[in-house]
Protein backbone atom coordinates (compact mmCIF):
# COMPACT_ATOMS: atom_id res chain seq x y z
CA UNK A 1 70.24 52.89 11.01
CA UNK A 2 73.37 53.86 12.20
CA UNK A 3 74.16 56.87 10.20
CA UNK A 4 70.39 58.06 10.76
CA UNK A 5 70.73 58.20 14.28
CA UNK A 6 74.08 60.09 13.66
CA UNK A 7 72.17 62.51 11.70
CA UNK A 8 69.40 62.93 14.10
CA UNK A 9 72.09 63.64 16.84
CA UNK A 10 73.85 65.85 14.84
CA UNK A 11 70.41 67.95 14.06
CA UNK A 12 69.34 67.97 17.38
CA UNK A 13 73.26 69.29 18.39
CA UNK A 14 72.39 72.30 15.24
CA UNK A 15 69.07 73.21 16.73
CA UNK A 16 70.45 73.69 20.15
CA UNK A 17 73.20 75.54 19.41
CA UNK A 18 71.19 78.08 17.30
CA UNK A 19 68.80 78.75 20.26
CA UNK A 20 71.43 78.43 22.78
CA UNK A 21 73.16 81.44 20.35
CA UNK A 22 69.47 83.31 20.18
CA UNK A 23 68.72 83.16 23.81
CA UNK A 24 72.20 84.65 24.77
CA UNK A 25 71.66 87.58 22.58
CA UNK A 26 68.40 88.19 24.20
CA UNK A 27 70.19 88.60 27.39
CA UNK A 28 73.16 90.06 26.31
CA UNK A 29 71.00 92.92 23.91
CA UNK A 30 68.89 93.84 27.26
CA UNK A 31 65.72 92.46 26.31
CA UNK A 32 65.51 89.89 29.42
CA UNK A 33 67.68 88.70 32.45
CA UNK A 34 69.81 85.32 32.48
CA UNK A 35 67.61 83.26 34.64
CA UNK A 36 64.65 83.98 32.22
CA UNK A 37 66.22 82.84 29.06
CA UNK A 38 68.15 80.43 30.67
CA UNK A 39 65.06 78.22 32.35
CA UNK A 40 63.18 78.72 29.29
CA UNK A 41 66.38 77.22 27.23
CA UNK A 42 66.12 74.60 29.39
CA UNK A 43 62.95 73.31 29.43
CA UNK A 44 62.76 73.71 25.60
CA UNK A 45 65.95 71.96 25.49
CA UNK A 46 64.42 68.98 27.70
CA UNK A 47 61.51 68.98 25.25
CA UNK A 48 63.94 68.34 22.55
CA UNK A 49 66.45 65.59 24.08
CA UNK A 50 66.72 63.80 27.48
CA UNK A 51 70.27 63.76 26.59
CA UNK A 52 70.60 67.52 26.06
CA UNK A 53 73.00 67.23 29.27
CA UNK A 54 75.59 65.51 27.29
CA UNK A 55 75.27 67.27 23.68
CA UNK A 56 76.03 70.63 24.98
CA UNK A 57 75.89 73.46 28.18
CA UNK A 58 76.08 76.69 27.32
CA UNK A 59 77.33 79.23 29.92
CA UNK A 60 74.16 80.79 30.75
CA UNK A 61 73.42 77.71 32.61
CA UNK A 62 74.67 75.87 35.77
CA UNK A 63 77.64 77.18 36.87
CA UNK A 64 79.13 78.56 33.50
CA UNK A 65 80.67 81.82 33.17
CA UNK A 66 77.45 83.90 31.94
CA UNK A 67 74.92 82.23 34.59
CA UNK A 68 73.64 83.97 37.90
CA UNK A 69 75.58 83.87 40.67
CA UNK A 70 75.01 80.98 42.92
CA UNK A 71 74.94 83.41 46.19
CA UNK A 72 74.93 87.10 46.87
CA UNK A 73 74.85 88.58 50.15
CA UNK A 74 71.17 89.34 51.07
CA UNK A 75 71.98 92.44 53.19
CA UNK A 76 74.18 93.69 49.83
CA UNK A 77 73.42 96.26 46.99
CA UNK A 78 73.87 94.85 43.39
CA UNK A 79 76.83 94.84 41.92
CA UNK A 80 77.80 96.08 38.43
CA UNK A 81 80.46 94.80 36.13
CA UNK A 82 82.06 96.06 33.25
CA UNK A 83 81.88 93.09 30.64
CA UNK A 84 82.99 95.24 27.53
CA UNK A 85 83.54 98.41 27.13
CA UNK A 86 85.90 101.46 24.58
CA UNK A 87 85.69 103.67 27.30
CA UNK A 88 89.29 104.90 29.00
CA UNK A 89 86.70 105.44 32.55
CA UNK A 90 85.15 101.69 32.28
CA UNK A 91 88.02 99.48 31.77
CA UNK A 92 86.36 95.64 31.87
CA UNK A 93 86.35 94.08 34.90
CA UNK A 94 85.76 96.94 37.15
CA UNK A 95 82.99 96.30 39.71
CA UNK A 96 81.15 99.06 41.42
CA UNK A 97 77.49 98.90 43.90
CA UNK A 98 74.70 99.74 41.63
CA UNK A 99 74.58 103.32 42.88
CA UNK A 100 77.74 104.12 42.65
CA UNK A 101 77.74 103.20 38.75
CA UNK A 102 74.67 105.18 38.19
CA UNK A 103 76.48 108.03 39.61
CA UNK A 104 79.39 107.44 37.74
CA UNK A 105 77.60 107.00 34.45
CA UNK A 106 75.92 110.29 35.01
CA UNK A 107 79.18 111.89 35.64
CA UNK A 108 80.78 110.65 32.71
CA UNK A 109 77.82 110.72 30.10
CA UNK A 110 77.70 114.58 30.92
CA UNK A 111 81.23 115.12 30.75
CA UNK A 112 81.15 113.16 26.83
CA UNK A 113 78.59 115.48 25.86
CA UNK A 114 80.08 118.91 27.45
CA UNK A 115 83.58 117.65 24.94
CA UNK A 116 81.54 117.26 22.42
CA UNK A 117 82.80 113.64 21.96
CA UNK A 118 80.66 110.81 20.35
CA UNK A 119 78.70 108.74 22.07
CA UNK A 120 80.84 105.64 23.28
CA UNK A 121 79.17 101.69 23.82
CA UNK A 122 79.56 100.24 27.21
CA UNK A 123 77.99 96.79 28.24
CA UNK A 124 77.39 95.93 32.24
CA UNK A 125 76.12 93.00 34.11
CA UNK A 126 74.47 93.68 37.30
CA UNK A 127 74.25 90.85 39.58
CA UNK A 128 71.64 90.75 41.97
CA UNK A 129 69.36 89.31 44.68
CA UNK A 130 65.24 89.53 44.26
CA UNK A 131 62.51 87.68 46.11
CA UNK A 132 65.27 85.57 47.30
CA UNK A 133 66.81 84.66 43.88
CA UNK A 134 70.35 85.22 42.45
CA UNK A 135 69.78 86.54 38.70
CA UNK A 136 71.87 88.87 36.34
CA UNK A 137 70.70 91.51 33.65
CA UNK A 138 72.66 92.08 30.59
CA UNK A 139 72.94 96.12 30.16
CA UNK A 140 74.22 97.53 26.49
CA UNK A 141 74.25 101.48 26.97
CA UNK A 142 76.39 104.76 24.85
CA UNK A 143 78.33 106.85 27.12
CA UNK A 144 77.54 110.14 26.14
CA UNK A 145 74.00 109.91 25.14
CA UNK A 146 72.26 111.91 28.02
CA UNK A 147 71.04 109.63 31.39
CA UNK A 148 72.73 107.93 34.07
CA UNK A 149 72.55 103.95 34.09
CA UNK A 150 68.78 103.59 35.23
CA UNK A 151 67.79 106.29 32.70
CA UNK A 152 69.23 104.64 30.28
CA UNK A 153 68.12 101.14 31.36
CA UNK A 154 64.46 102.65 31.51
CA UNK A 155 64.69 104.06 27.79
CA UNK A 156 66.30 100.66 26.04
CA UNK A 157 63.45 98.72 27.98
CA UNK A 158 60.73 101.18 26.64
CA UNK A 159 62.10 100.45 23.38
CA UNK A 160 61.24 97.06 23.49
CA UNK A 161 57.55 97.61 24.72
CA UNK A 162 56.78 100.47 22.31
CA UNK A 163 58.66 99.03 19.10
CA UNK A 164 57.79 95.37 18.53
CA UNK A 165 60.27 95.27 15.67
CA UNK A 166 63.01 95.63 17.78
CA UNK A 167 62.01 92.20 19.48
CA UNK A 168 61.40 90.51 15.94
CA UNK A 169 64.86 91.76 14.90
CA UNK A 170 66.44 89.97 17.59
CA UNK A 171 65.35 86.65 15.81
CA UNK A 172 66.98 87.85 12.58
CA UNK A 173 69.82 86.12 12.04
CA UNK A 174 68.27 82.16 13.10
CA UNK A 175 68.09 79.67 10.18
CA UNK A 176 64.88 80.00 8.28
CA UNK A 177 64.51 76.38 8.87
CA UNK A 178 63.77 76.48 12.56
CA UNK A 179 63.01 80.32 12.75
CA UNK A 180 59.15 79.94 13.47
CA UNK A 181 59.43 77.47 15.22
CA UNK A 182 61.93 79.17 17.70
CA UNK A 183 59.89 82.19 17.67
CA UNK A 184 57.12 80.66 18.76
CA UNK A 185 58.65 79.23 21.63
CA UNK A 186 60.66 82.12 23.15
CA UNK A 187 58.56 85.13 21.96
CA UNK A 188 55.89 85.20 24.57
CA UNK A 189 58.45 84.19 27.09
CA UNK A 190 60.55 87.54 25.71
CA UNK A 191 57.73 90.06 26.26
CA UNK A 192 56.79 89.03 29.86
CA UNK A 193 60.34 89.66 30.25
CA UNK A 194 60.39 92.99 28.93
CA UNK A 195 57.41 93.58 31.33
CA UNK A 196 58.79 91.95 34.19
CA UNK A 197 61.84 94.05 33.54
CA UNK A 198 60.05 97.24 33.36
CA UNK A 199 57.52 96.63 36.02
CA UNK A 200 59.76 94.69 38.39
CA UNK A 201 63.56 94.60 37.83
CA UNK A 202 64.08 98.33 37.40
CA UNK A 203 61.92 99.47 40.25
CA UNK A 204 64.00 97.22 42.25
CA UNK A 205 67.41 98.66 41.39
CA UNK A 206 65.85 102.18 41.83
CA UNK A 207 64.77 101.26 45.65
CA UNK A 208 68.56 100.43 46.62
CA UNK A 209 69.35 103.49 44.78
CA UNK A 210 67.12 104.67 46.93
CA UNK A 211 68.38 103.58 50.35
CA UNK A 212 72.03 104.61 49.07
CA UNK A 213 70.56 108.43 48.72
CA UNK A 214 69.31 107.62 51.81
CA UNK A 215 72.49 106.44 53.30
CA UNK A 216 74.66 109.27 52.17
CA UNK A 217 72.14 111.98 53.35
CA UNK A 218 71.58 110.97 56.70
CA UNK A 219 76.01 110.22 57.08
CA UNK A 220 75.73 114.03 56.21
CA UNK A 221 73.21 115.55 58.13
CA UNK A 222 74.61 113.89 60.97
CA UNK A 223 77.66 115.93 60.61
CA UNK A 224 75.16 118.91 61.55
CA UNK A 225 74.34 117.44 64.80
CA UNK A 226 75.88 117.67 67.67
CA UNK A 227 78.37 114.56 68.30
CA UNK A 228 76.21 112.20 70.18
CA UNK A 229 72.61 112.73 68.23
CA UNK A 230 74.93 112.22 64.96
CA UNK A 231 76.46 108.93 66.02
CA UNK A 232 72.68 107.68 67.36
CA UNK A 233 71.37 109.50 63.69
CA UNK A 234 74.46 106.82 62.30
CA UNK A 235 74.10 103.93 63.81
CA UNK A 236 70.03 103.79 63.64
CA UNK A 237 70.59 104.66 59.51
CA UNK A 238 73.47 101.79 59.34
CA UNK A 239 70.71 99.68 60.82
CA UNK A 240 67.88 100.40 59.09
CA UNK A 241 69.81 100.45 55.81
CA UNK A 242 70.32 96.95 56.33
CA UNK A 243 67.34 95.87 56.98
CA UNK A 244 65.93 98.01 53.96
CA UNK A 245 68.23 95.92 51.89
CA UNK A 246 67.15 92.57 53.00
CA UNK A 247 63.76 93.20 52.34
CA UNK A 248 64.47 94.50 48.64
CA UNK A 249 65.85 91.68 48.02
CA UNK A 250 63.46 88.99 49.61
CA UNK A 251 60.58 91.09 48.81
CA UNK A 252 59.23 90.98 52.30
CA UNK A 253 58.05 93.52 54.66
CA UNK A 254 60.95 95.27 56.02
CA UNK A 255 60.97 94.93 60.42
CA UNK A 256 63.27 97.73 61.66
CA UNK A 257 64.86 97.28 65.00
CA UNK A 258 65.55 100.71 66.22
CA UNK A 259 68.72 101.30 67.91
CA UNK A 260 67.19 102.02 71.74
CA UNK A 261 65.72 98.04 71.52
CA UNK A 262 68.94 97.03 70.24
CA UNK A 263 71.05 98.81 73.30
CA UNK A 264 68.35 97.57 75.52
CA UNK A 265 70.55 94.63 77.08
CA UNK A 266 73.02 96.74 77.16
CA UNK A 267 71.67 99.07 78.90
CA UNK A 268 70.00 96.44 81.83
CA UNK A 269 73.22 95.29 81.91
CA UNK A 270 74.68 98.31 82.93
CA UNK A 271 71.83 99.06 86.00
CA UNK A 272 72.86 99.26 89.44
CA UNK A 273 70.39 99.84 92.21
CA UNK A 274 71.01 102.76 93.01
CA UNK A 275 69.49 104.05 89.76
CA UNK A 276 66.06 102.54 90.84
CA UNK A 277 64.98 106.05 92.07
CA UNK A 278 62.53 107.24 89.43
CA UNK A 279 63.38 110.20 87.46
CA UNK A 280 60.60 112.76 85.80
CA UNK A 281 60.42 111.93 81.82
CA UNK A 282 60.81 114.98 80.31
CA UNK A 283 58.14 116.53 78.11
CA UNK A 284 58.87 116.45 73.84
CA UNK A 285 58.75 120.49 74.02
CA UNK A 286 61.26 120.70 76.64
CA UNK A 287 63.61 117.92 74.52
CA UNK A 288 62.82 119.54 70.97
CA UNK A 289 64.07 123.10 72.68
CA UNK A 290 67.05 121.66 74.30
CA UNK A 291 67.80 120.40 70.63
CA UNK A 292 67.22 123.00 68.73
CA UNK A 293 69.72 125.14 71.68
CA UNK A 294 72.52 122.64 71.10
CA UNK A 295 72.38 122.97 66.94
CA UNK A 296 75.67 124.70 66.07
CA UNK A 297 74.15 126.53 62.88
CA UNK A 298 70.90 128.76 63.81
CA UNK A 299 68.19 128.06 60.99
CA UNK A 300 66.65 131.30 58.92
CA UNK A 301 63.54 132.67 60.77
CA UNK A 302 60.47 130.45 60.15
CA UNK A 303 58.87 131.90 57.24
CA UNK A 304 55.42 131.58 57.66
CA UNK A 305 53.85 128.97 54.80
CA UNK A 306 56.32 126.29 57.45
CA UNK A 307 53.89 125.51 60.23
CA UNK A 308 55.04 122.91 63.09
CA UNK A 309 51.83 121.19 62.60
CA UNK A 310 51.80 120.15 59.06
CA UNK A 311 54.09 117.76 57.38
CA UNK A 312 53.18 116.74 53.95
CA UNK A 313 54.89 113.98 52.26
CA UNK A 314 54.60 113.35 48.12
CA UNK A 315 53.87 109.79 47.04
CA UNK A 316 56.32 109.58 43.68
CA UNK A 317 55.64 106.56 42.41
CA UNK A 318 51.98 105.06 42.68
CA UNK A 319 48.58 106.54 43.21
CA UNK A 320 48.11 106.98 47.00
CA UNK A 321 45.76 103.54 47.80
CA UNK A 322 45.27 101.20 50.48
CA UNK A 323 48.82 100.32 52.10
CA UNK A 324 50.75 102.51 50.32
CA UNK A 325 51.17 104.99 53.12
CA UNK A 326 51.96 104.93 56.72
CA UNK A 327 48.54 104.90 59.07
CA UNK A 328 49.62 104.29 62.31
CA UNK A 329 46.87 104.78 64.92
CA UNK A 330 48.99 107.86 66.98
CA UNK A 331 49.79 109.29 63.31
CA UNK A 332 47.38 108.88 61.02
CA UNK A 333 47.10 111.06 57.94
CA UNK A 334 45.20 114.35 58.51
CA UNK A 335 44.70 115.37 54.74
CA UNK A 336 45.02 113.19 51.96
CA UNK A 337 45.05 114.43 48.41
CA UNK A 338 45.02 112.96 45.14
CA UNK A 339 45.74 113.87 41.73
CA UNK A 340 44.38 112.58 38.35
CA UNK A 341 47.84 112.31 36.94
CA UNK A 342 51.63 111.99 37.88
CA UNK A 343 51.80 115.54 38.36
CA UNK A 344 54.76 118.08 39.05
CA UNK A 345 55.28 119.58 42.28
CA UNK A 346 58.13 121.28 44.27
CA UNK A 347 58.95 123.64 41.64
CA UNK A 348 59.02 120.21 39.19
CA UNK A 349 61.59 118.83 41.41
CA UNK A 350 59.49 115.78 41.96
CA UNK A 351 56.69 114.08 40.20
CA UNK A 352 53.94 112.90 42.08
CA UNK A 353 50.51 111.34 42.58
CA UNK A 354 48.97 112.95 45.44
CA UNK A 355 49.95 114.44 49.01
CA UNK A 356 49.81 113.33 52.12
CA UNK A 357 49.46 115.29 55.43
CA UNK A 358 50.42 114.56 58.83
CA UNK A 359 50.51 116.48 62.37
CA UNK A 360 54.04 114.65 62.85
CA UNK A 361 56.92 113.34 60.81
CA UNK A 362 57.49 110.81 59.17
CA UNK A 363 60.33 108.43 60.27
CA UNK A 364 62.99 107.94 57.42
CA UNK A 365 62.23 104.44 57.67
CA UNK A 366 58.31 105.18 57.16
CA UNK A 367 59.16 107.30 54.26
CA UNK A 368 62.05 104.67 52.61
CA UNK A 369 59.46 102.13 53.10
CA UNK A 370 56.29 103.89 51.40
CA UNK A 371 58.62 105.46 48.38
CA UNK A 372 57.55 109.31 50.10
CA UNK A 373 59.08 112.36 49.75
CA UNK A 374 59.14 115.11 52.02
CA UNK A 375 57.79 118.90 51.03
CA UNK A 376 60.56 120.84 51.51
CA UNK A 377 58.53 123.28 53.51
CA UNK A 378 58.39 120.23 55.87
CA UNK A 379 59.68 121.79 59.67
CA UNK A 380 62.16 118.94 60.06
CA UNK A 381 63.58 119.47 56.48
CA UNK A 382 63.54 123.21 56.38
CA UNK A 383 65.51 122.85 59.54
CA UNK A 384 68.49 120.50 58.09
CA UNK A 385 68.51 121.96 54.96
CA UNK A 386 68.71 125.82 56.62
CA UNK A 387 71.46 125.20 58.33
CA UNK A 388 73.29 123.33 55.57
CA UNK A 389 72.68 126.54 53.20
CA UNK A 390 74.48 128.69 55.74
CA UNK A 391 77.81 126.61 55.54
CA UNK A 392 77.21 125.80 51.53
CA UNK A 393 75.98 129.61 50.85
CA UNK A 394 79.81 131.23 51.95
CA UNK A 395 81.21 128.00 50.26
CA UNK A 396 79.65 128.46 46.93
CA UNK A 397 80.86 132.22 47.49
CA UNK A 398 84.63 131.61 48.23
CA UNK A 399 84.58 129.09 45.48
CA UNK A 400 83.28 131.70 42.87
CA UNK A 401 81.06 129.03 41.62
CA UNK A 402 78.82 130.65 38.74
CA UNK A 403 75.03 131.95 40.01
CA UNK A 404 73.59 129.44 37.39
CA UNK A 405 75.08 126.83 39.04
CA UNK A 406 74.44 127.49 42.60
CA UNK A 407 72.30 126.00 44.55
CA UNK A 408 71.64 128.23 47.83
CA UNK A 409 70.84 132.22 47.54
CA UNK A 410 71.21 135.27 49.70
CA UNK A 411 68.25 136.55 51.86
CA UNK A 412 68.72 140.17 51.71
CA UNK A 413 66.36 140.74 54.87
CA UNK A 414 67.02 137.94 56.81
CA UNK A 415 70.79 138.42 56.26
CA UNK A 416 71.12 134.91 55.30
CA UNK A 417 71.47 132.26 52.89
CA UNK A 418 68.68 129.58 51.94
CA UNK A 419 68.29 126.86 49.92
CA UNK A 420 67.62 127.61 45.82
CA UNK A 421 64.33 126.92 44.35
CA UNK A 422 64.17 123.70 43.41
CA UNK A 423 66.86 122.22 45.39
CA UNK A 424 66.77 118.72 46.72
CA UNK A 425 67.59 117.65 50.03
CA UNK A 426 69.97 115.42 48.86
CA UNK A 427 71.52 117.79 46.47
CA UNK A 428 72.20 120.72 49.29
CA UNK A 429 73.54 117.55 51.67
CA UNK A 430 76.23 116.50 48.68
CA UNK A 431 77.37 120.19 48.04
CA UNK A 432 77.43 120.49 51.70
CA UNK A 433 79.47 117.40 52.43
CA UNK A 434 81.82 118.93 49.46
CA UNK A 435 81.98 122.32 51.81
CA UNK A 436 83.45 120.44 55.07
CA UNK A 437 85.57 118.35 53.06
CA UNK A 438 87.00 121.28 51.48
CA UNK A 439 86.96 124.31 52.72
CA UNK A 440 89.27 126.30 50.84
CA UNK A 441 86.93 125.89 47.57
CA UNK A 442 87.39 123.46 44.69
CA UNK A 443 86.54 125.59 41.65
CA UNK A 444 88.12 123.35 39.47
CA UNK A 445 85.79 120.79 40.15
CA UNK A 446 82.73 123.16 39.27
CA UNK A 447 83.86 125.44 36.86
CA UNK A 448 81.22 125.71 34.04
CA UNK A 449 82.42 123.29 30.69
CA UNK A 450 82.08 125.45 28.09
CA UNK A 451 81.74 123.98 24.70
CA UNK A 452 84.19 124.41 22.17
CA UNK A 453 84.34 127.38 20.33
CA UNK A 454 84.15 128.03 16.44
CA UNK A 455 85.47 131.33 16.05
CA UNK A 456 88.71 130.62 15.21
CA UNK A 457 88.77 129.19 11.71
């Protein structure tokens, strides 16, 4: 009896350790994130053994090495880790926010294909915080094979969903002996992963990409302000950055507190009575021309599709429905159109699914919040990204950078520059952030990579 109950242990030990092996490939191959696999391991485990506590942990679970961290900030952006990697730019161990490795990934994928190098493996982990959950997600990518991270994330998890073999080949290398049986366990648990992941986990790293763009482009439009409307233009974006964060990563409804209600107390505080005297409120025309007076860069002429009274705004990544777009009652939409397909507009710049129109803007916390775009005809954009083009425009000129790579272009009878067709707001707002940091030109930086040549044999 003795040495059957040994045996018995023993099998039970073997069968846990080969799904304990499967399930961490799943994670580690992309195909689902650590707290999936790890309470389905679990509860199959449990199934299996009451004692499955004392035969074995792996590290997916508890506190181990590979398991979900036990708490992230909730006001943070995740964080990406190098876990292995035979790249010189990715040593393991380096940590980066989530947009700053998709950048960086972009950067250097581009820069292995323009030397004509081979594509190089890189695994990450990305930690992160969703609907108030720590989890992790296992990310195997090839340097040099044409996306940032998120592209790449979004074609190995379409590989999954639209080549079933690839999940049946990740139970390849299990013992035929309990093969079916561990198939049938984890396989249906595997593809609402792969859904989940595609429908859930990578919209949610896109959004704080999202609010980073976000971030960055209002840090440098505020450098086109005058002093005091760029540190207001600062301090409201730190704020609502913040609480954009929070509520990607709790899944509720984001609450902005604007910066006025915030300096309210501050401001009562400060109140003497001899302030008590009323003071006339002056009108929004007489505010918008004082603003537009004080603006150290004069934008082109207003050509004349830009109208003051339209402001259209793209919806990028759903069909335009019941609370997906702001409808407050002093701005409601004027116009709304949809289309029967993701369609291209700006120049195919964007991708959307319809339009919406409105007599006033937008705030960038309406627009962060809805996943809108702007239409670059838009007053309030045309405006920014006018006056950016006349410092970028001269730039791009003193640089020498090459007319296939710029992205502004001479007026001839406006005497000025203007944005290129095509170009982003946050595009001109990085090359102009580039311009003020360095004046004198960087034409290192953007001197065309030309690929090798073959002539000489």
């Amino acid at each position: 009896m003795k040495e059957i109950t040994g045996n018995l242990k023993r099998d039970v030990k073997e069968l846990l350790a080969e799904s304990a092996n499967l399930v961490t490939g799943f994670f580690k191959r992309g195909a689902c994130t650590v707290r999936a696999v790890a309470d389905k391991w679990k509860a199959f485990a449990q199934d299996i053994s009451n004692a499955v506590d004392t035969l074995m942990e792996p590290p997916f679970v508890g506190n181990g090495p590979e398991a979900p961290a036990q708490e992230l900030d909730p006001e943070a952006e995740p964080v990406v880790t190098v876990m292995e990697s035979e790249h010189s730019r990715f040593p393991v161990g380096m940590k980066l926010t989530l947009s700053q490795a998709n950048e960086l990934v972009a950067t250097v994928d581009m820069e292995q294909i323009q030397a004509w190098r081979p594509p190089v493996p890189v695994q990450f982990k990305i930690d992160y915080t969703k609907d108030s959950c720590t989890d992790c997600y296992w990310l195997p990518l090839e340097i040099g094979s044409n996306g940032n991270l998120l592209t790449q994330m979004e074609k190995h998890i379409d590989r999954y969903l639209t080549q079933p073999e690839e999940v049946t080949r990740l139970f390849g290398e299990v013992p035929e002996y309990c093969r079916d049986e561990l198939y049938t366990t984890f396989a249906p648990m595997l593809a609402q992963s792969i859904h989940d992941l595609s429908a859930g986990v990578l919209n949610y790293f896109r959004r704080h990409c999202d609010i980073s763009t976000l971030e960055r482009t209002s840090e440098i439009q505020a450098q086109a302000l005058p002093e005091a409307q760029g540190k207001s233009l600062l301090a409201s974006t730190k704020l609502a950055v913040k609480t954009l964060r929070r509520a990607a990563n709790t899944g509720q409804q984001p609450i902005v507190q604007h910066e006025e209600e915030q300096s309210a107390p501050i401001q009562q505080a400060e109140h003497s009575p001899e302030n008590d005297t009323p003071r006339p409120r002056r009108s929004v025309k007489l505010r918008l021309r004082q603003f537009k007076r004080e603006q150290v860069v004069e934008p082109p002429p207003i050509t004349p599709e830009i109208s003051e009274e339209v402001y259209r705004y793209y919806s990028t990544q759903r069909p335009i429905d019941i609370g997906t777009f702001p409808n407050k009652s002093d701005n409601q939409p004027t116009n709304i159109q949809h289309f029967d397909e993701r369609t291209p507009v700006e120049d195919g710049a964007l991708m959307a699914w319809g339009v919406l129109t409105y007599a006033k803007p937008l705030t960038v916390d309406e627009m962060t919040r809805y996943e809108l775009r702007p239409a670059l005809l838009n007053l309030d954009v045309y405006q920014v990204m006018a006056a950016q083009a006349a410092v970028v425009g001269p730039w791009e000129q003193r640089c020498k950078i090459l007319v296939g790579k710029r992205i502004t272009r001479w007026i001839e009878a406006t005497g000025t520059y203007a944005p290129a067709k095509g170009v982003m707001p946050e595009q001109l707002a990085e090359r102009y952030r580039l311009a003020k940091e360095y004046p004198d030109g960087i034409t290192r930086r953007f001197r065309a990579n030309r690929p090798r040549s073959f002539d000489a044999r």
